[in-house]
Protein backbone atom coordinates (compact mmCIF):
# COMPACT_ATOMS: atom_id res chain seq x y z
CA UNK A 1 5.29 7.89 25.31
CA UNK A 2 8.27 6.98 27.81
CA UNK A 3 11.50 5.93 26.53
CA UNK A 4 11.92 3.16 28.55
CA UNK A 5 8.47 1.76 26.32
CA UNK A 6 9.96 2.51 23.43
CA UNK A 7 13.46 0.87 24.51
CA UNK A 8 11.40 -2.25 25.52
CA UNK A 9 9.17 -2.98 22.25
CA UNK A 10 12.43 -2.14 20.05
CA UNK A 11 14.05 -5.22 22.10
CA UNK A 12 11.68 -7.27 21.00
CA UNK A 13 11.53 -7.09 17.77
CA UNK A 14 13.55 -9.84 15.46
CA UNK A 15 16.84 -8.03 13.90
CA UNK A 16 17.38 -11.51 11.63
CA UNK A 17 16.31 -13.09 8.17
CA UNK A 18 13.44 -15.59 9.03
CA UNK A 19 14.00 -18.44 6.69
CA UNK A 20 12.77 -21.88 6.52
CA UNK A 21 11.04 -21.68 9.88
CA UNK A 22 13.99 -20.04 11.47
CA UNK A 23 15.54 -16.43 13.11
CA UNK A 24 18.40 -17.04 10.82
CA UNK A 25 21.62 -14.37 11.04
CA UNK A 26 21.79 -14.09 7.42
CA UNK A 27 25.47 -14.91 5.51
CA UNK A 28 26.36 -10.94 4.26
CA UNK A 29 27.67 -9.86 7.65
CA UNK A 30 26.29 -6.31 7.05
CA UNK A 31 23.76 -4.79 9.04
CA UNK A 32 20.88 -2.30 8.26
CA UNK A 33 20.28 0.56 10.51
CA UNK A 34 16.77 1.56 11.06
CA UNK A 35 16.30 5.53 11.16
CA UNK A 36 14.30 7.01 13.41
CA UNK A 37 12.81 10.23 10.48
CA UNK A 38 11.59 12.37 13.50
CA UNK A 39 14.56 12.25 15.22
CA UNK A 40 17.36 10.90 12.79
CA UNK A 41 18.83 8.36 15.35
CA UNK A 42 19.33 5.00 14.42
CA UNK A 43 16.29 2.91 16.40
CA UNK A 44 17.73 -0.70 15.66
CA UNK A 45 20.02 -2.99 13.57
CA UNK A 46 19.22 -5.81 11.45
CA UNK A 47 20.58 -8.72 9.67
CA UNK A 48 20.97 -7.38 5.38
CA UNK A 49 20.74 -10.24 3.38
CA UNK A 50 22.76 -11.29 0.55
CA UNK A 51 21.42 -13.39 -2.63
CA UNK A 52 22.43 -16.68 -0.39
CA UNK A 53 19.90 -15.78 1.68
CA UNK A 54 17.51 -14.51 -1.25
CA UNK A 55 17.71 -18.15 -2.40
CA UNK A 56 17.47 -19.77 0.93
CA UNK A 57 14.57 -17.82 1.54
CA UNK A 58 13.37 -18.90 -1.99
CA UNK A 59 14.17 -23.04 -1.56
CA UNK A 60 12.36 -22.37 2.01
CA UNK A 61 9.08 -21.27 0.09
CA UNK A 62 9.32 -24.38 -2.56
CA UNK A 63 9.68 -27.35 -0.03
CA UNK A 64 6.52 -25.70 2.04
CA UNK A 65 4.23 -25.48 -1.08
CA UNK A 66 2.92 -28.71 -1.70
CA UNK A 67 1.92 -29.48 1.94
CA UNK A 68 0.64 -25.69 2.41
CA UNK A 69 -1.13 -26.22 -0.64
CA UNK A 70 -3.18 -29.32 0.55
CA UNK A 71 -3.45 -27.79 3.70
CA UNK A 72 -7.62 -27.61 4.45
CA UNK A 73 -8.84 -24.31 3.85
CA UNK A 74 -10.24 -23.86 7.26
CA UNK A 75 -6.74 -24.82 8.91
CA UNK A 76 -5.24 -22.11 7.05
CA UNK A 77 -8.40 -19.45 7.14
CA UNK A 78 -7.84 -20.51 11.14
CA UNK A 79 -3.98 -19.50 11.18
CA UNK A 80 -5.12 -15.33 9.99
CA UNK A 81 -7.78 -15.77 12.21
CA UNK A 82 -5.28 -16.25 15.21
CA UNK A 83 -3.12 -13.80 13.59
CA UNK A 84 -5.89 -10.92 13.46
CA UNK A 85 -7.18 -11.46 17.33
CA UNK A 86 -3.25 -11.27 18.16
CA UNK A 87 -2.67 -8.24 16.57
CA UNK A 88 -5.58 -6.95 18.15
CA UNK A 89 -4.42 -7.56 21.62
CA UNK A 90 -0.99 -6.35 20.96
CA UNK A 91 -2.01 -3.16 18.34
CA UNK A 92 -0.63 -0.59 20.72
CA UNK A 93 2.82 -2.36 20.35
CA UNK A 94 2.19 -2.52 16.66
CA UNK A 95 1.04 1.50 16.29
CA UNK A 96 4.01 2.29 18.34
CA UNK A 97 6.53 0.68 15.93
CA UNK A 98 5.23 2.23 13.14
CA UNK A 99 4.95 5.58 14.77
CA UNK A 100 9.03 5.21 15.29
CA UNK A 101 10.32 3.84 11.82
CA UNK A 102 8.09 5.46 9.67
CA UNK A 103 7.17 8.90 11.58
CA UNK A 104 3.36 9.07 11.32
CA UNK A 105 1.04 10.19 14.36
CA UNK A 106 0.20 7.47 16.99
CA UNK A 107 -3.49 8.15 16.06
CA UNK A 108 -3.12 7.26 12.70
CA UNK A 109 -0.82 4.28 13.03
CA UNK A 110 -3.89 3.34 15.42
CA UNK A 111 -5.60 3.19 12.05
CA UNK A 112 -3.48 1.30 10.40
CA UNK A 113 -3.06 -1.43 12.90
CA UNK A 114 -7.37 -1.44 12.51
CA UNK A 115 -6.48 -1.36 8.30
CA UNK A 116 -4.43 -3.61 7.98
CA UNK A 117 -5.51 -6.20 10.54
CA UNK A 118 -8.88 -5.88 8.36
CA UNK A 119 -7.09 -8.37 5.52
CA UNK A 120 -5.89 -10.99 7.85
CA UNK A 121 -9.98 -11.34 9.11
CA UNK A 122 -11.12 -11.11 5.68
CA UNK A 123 -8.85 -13.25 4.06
CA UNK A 124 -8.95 -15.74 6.79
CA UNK A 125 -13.10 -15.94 5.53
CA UNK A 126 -12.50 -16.04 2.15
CA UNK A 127 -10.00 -18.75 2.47
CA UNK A 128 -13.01 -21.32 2.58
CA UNK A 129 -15.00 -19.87 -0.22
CA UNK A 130 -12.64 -20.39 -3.09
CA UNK A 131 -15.21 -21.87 -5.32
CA UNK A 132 -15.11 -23.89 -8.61
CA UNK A 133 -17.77 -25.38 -10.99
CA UNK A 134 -19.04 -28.53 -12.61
CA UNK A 135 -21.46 -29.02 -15.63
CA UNK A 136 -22.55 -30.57 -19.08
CA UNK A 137 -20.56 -29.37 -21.91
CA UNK A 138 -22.83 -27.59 -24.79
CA UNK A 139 -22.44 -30.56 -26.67
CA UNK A 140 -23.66 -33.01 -24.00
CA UNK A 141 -20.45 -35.43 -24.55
CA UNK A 142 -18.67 -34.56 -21.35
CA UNK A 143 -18.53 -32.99 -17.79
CA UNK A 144 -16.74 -29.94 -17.24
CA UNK A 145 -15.24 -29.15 -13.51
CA UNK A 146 -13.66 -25.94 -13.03
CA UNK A 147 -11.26 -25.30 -10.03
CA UNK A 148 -8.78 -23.26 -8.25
CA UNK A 149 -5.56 -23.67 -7.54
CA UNK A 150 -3.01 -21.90 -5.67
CA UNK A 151 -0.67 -20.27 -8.06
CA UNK A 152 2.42 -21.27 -5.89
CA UNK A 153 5.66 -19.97 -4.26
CA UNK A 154 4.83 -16.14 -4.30
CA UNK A 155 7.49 -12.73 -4.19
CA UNK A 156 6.20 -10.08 -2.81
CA UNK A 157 7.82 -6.76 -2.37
CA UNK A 158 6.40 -4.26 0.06
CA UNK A 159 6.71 -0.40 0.50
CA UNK A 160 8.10 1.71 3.22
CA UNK A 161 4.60 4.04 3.73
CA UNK A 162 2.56 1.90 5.08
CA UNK A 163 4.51 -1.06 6.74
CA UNK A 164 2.01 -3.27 8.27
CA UNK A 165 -1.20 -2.59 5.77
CA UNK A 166 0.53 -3.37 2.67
CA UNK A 167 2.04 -6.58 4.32
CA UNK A 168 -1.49 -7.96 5.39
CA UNK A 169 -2.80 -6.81 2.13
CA UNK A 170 -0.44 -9.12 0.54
CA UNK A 171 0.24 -11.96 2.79
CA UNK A 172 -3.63 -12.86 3.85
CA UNK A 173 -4.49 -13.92 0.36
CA UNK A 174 -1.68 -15.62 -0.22
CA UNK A 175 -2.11 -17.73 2.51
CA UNK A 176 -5.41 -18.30 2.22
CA UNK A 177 -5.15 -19.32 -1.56
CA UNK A 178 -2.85 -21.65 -0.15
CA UNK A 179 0.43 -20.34 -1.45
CA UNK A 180 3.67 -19.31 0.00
CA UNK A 181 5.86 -16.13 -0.13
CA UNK A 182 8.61 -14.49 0.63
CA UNK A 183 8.71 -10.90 1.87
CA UNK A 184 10.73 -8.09 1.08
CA UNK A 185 9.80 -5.28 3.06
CA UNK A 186 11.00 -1.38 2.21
CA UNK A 187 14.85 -1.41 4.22
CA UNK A 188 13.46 2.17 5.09
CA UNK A 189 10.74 0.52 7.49
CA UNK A 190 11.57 -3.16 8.33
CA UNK A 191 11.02 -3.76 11.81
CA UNK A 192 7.13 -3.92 11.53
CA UNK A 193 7.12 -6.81 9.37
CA UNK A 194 9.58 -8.88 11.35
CA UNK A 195 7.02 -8.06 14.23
CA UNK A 196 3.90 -9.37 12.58
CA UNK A 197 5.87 -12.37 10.72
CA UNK A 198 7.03 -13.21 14.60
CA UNK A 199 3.27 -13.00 15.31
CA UNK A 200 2.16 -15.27 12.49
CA UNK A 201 5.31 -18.02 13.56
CA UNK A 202 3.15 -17.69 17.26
CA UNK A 203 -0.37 -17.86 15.27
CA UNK A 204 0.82 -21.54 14.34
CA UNK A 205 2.27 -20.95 10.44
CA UNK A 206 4.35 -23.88 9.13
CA UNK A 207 7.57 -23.53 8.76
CA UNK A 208 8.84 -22.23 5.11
CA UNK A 209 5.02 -21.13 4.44
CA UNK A 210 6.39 -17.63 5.07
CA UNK A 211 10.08 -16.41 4.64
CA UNK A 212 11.15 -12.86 5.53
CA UNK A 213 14.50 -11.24 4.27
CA UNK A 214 15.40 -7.64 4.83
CA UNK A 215 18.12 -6.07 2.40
CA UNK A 216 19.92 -3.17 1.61
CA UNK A 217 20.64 -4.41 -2.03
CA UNK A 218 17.16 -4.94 -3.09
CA UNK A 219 17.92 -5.22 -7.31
CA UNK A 220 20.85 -7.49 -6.10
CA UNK A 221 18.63 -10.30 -3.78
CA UNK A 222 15.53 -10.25 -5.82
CA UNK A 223 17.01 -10.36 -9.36
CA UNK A 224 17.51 -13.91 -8.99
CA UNK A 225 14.40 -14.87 -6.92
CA UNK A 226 12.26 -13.15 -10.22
CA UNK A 227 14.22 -15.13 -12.82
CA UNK A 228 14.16 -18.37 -10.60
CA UNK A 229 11.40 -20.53 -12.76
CA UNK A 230 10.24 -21.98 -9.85
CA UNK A 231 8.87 -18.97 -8.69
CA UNK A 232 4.95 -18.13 -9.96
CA UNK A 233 3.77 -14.73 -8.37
CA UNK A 234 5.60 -11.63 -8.47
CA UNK A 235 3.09 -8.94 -6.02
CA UNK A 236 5.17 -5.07 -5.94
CA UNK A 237 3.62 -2.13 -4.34
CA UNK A 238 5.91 0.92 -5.28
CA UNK A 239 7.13 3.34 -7.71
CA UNK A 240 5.84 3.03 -11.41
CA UNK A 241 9.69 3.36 -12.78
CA UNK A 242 10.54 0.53 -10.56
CA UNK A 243 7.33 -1.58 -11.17
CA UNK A 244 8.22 -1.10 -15.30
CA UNK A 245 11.57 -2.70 -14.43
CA UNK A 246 10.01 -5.49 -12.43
CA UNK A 247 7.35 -6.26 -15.34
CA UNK A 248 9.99 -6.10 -17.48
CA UNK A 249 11.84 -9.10 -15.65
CA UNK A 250 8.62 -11.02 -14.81
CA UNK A 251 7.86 -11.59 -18.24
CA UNK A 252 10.78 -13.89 -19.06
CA UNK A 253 8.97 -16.52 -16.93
CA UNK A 254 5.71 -15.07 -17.71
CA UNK A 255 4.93 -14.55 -13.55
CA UNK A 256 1.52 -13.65 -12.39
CA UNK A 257 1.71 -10.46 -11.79
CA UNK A 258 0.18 -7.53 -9.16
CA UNK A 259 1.29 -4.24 -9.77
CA UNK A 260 0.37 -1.17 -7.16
CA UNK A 261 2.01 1.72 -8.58
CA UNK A 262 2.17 5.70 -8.38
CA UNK A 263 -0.69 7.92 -8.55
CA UNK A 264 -1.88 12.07 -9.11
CA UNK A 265 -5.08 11.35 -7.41
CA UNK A 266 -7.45 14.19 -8.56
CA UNK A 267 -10.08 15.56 -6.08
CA UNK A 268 -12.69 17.39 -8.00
CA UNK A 269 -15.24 19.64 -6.18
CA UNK A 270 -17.91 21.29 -7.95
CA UNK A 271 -19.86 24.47 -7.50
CA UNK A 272 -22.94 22.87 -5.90
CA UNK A 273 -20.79 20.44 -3.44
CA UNK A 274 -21.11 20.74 0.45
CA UNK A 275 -18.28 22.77 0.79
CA UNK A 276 -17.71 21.58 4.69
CA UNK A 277 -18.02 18.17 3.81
CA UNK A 278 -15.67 19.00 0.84
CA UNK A 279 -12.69 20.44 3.31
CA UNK A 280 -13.33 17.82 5.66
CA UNK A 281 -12.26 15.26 2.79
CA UNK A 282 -9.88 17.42 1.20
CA UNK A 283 -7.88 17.35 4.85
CA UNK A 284 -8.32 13.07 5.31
CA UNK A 285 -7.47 12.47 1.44
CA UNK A 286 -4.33 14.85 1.66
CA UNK A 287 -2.37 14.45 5.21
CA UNK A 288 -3.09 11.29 5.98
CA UNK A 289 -0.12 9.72 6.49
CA UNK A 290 1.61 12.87 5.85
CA UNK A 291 1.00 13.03 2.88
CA UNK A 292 2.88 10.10 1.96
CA UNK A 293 0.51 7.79 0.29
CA UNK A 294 -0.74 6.60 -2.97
CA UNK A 295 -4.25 7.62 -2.69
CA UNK A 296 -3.28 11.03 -1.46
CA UNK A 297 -5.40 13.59 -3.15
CA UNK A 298 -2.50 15.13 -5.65
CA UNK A 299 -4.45 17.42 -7.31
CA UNK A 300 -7.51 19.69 -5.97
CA UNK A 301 -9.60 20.82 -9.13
CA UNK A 302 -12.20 23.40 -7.80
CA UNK A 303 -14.72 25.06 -9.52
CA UNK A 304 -13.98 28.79 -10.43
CA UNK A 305 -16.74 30.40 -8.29
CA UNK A 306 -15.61 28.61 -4.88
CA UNK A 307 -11.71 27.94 -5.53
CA UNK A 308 -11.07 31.04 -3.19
CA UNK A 309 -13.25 30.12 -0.53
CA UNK A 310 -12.45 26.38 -0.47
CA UNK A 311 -8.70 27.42 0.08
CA UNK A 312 -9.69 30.09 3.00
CA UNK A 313 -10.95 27.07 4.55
CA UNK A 314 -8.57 24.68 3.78
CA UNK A 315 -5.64 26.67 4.79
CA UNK A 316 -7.45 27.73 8.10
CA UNK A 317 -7.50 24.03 9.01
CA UNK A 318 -3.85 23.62 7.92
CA UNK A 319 -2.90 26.35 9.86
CA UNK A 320 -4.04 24.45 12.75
CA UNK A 321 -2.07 21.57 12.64
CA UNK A 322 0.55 20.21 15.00
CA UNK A 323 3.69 19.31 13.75
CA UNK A 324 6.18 17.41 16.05
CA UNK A 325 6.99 13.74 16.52
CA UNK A 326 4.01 11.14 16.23
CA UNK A 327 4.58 9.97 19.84
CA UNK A 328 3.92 13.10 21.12
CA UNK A 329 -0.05 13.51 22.27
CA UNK A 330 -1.96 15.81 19.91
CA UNK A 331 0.47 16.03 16.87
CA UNK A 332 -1.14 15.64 13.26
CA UNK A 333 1.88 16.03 10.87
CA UNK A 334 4.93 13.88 11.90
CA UNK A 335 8.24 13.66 9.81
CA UNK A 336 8.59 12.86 5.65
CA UNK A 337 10.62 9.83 5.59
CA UNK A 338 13.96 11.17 4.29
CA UNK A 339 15.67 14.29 3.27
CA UNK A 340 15.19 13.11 -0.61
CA UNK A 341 11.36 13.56 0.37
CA UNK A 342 11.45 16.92 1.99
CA UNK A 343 13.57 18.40 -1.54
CA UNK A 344 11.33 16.83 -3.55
CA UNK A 345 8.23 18.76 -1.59
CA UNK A 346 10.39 21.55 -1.78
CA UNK A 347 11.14 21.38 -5.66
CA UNK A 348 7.50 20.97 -6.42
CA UNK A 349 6.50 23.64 -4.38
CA UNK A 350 9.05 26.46 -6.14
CA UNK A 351 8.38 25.25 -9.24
CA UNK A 352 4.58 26.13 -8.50
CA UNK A 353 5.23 29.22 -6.80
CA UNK A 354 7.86 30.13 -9.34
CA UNK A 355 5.49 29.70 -12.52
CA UNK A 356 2.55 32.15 -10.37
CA UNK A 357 0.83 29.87 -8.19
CA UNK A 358 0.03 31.59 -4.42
CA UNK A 359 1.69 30.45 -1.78
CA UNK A 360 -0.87 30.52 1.36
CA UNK A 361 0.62 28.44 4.45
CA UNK A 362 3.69 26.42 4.71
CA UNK A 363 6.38 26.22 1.66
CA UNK A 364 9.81 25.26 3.14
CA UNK A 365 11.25 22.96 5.72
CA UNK A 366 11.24 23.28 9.42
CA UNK A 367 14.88 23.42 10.28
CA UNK A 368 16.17 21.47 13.48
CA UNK A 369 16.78 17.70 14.00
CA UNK A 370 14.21 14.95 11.64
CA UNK A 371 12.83 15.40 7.89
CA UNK A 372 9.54 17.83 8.62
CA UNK A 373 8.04 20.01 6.01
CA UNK A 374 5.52 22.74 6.68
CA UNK A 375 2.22 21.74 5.67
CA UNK A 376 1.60 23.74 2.89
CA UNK A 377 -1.07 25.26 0.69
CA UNK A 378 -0.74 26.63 -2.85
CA UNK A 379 -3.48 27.86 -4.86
CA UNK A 380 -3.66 29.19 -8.59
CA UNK A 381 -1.73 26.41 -9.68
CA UNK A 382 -1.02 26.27 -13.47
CA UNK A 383 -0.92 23.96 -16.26
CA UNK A 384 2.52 22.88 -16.97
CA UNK A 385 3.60 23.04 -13.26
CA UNK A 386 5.50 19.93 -11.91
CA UNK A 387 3.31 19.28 -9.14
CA UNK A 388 0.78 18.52 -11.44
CA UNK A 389 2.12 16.07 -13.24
CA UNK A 390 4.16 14.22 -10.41
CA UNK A 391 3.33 12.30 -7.28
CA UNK A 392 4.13 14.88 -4.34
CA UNK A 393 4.09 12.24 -1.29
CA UNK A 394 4.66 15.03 1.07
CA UNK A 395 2.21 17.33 3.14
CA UNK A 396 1.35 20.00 -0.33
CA UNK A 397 -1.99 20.67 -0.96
CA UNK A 398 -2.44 22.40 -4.38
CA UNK A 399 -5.26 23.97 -5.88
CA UNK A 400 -5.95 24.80 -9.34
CA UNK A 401 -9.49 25.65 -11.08
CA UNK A 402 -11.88 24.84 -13.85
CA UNK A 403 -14.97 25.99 -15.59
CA UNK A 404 -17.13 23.67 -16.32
CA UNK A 405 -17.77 19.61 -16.27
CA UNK A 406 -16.37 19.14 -19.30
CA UNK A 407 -13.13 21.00 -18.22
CA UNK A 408 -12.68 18.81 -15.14
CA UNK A 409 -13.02 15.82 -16.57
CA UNK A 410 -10.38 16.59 -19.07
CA UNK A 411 -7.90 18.17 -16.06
CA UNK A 412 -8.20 15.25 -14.00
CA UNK A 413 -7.74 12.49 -16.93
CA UNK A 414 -4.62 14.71 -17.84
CA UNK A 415 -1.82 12.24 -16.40
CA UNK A 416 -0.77 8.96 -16.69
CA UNK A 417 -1.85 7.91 -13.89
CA UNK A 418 -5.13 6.05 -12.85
CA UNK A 419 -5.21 5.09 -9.19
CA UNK A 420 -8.17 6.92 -7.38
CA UNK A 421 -10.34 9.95 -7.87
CA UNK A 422 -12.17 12.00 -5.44
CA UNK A 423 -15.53 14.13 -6.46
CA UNK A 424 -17.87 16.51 -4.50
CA UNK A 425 -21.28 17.03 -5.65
CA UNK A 426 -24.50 16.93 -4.74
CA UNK A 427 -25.99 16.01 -8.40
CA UNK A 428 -26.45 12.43 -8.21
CA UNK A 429 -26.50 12.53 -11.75
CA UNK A 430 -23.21 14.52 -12.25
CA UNK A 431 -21.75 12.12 -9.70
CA UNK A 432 -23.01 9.14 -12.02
CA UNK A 433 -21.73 10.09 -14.82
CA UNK A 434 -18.19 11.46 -13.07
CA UNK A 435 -18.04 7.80 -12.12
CA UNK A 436 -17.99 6.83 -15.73
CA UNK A 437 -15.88 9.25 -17.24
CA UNK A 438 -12.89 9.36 -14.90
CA UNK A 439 -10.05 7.09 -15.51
CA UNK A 440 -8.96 5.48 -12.68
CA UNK A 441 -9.25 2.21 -10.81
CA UNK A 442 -11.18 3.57 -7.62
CA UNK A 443 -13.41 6.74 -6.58
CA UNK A 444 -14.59 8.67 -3.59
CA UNK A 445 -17.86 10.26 -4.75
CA UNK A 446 -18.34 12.60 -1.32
CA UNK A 447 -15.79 10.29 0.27
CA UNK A 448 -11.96 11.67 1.00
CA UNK A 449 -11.20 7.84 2.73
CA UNK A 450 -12.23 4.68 0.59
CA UNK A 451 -9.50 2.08 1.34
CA UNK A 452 -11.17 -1.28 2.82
CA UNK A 453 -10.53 -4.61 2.86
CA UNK A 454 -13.37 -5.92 1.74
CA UNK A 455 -13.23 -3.65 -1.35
CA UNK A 456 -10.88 -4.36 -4.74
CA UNK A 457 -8.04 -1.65 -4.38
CA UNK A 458 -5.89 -1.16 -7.66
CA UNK A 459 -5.63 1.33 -10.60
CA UNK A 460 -5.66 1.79 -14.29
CA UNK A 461 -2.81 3.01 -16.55
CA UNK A 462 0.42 3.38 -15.40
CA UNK A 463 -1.32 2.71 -11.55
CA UNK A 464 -0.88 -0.90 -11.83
CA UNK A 465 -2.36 -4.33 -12.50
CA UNK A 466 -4.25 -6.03 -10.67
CA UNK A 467 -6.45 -5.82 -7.22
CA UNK A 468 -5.79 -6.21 -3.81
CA UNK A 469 -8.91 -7.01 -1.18
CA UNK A 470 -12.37 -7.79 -1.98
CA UNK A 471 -13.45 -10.87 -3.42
CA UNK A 472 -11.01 -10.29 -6.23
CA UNK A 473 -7.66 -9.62 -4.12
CA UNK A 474 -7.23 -13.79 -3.46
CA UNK A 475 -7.73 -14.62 -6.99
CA UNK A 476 -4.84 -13.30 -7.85
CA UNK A 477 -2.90 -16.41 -5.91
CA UNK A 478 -5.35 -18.60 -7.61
CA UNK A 479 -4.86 -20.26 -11.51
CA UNK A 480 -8.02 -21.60 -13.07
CA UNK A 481 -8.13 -25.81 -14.27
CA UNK A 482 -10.09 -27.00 -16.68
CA UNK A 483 -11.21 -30.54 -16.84
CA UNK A 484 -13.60 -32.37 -19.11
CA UNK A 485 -14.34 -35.89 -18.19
CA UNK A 486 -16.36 -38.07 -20.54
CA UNK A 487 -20.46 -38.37 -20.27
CA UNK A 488 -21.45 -40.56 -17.05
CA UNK A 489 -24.60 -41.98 -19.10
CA UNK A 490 -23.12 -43.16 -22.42
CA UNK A 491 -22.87 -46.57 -22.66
């Protein structure tokens, strides 16, 4: 990829708040610089807002709600119509953005242009099937019509992993349930939301419907936006520590909520799996993304007998990878996001290594300019090791083993987290009843990729609340109304 490419798109991208409508300046006078992680070179400046412009943004998102609201469903399913057959003519500029603020291979930012586009078509469907119902109370003395309503004036907090994805997967259903929102996207990886909020302002989006402000104080801006009573939506995709904290806040003006939180994703293979098929999803569920995703497999329970094997294979295919930065044709593992991500990869890795796990491939950092970290493989794993119990989000695969059914259903329940679980196995009845006794919120059964937006993505436990996509993911901008209106036949 040329420079002069790169130099071009980067101009074009928005470096201000958008509020009301507008490319405002913001009224901090501080900037945030955007890091390049492959290269550590600042890539662009932006506007950092202040809590003015938190509660500009805020006011924006009121005054727009009552005329967004009785907006015609189609109108609005229209707008994210427009919006997805944009992005699709301009997902090159879109993969490229992501590829330099976030670090991951051009390929798979490819993907998530494809992903994340997905929600704005979807959504932009759905948006005239919001559906009520009418009928005779039990008792025959009234009518009873049930509808939905938009919710209203939305928050919703983005993360830095998968910048365009997890603002689609938010923004389409708000929309479409006829609400409207302001964004706070990660400070880490900015620029691809200004991008696609620029794209929406082109799609034909009223003004105030949707209100962008980028921040370097994040506690400081959206403190005030939570407790504002006028807000009625609080959506966070993030950490569970800071998702407790932002529960904690919603509930003094008991805000909808939709919580996407941290996971330990087990991946399960049994004795009698396909044990190709088995690596092949073991590689797409692990370093995808580097690593650096929610539904990354966190934990690879394999059965005693094939444990060995499956990590000769495993770490054969690792060994293959290339490792450089994601514009660069052929590379597979780009950069972790920060140098707080490579120690942490680091720590968990000598912790394993240090209480007897095996070290196979990989274990340290690559030295030289950007955050890379080998891609690694550890096998023999033990209970009681750190990477077992905490989310790696790097490029770590870890294997430890188990006996028997019984034994890894209790290893991969073992955490507090319930996001996603992977399981190889032929059985159809083993795979049945793995479906039933796992706890968490989604499953691959011979599947290492399940994210879609026409599927409900959320978790169980300490995962989250709520569901995003799917038929479900717009009723959670939508409050149910009850009204009973008296019998049309008495006299």
């Amino acid at each position: 990829m040329s420079e002069s490419r790169e130099t071009e798109l980067l101009a074009r991208v928005p470096d201000k708040l958008f509020i009301g409508g507008q490319w405002v300046a913001g009224s901090s006078g501080r900037s945030i610089a955007v890091i390049d992680p492959a290269t550590g070179k600042t890539i662009k400046s932006i506007a950092d807002a202040s809590v003015e412009d938190g509660a500009a943004a805020l006011d924006a998102a009121v005054a727009a709600q009552d005329s967004w609201a009785a907006t015609p469903p189609r109108a609005r399913g229209e707008i994210l119509r427009r919006a997805f057959d944009l992005m699709q003519q301009r997902k090159q500029d879109f993969a490229l953005l992501m590829t330099l603020e976030m670090g991951k291979p051009l390929a798979e930012a490819l993907g998530e242009v494809a992903y994340g586009g997905e929600f704005l078509r979807w959504f932009s469907e759905e948006a005239v099937r919001i559906t009520g119902r009418y009928g005779t109370n039990p008792e025959g003395t009234g009518r009873m019509i049930v509808t939905q309503v938009p919710v209203g004036p939305c928050f919703l907090i983005t993360p830095w992993n998968f910048p365009l994805a997890m603002a689609t997967r938010k923004i389409a259903p708000a929309l479409a349930a006829g609400c409207t929102v302001v964004v706070k996207p990660a400070s880490l990886t900015p620029l691809t939301t200004l991008l696609f909020v620029a794209l929406l302002e082109e799609a034909g989006l009223p003004a105030g419907v949707v209100n962008v402000i980028t921040t370097s104080t994040s506690g400081a801006v959206s403190d005030p936006i939570i407790a504002d009573p006028r807000l009625r939506k609080l959506s966070f995709t993030g950490s569970t520590p800071v998702g407790q904290a932002l529960i904690r806040q919603s509930a003094q003006g008991v805000l909808r909520t939709s919580m996407e939180l941290g996971g330990n994703a087990p991946f399960v293979v049994f004795e009698d799996a396909d044990l190709d098929k088995a690596v092949d999803g073991a590689i797409a569920a692990k370093f995808r993304n580097v690593g650096q995703a929610c539904t990354a497999a966190n934990r690879f329970i394999v059965h005693e007998s094939i444990a060995d094997e499956f990590a000769r294979r495993v770490t054969e295919r690792v060994n293959g990878f290339a490792i450089g930065r994601g514009t660069e044709d052929g590379v597979t593992i780009g950069p972790l996001i920060n140098d707080k991500a490579v120690a942490k990869a680091d720590e968990l890795v000598q912790d394993a290594v240090g209480r007897g796990a095996t070290l196979l491939t990989g274990g340290s950092a690559i030295a030289g300019e950007g955050t890379f970290y080998q891609p690694t493989v550890i096998s023999g794993v033990i209970a009681g090791s750190s990477i077992l119990r905490e989310e790696i989000f790097g490029p770590v695969l870890a294997i430890a083993s188990f006996t028997d059914e019984d034994d890894a259903v209790r290893l991969a329940n073992d955490t507090e987290y319930g996001l996603v679980s992977y399981v190889y196995t032929n059985d159809l009845a083993r795979g049945q009843r793995m479906i039933e006794r796992l706890q968490t919120g989604m499953m691959g059964l011979n599947m290492g990729v399940i994210s879609n937006a026409a599927a409900p993505f959320g978790g169980v436990k300490q995962s989250g609340l709520g569901r995003e996509g799917g038929f479900e993911g717009i009723h959670e901008y939508l409050s149910t109304k009850y009204t009973l209106t008296p019998d049309p036949f008495a006299v």
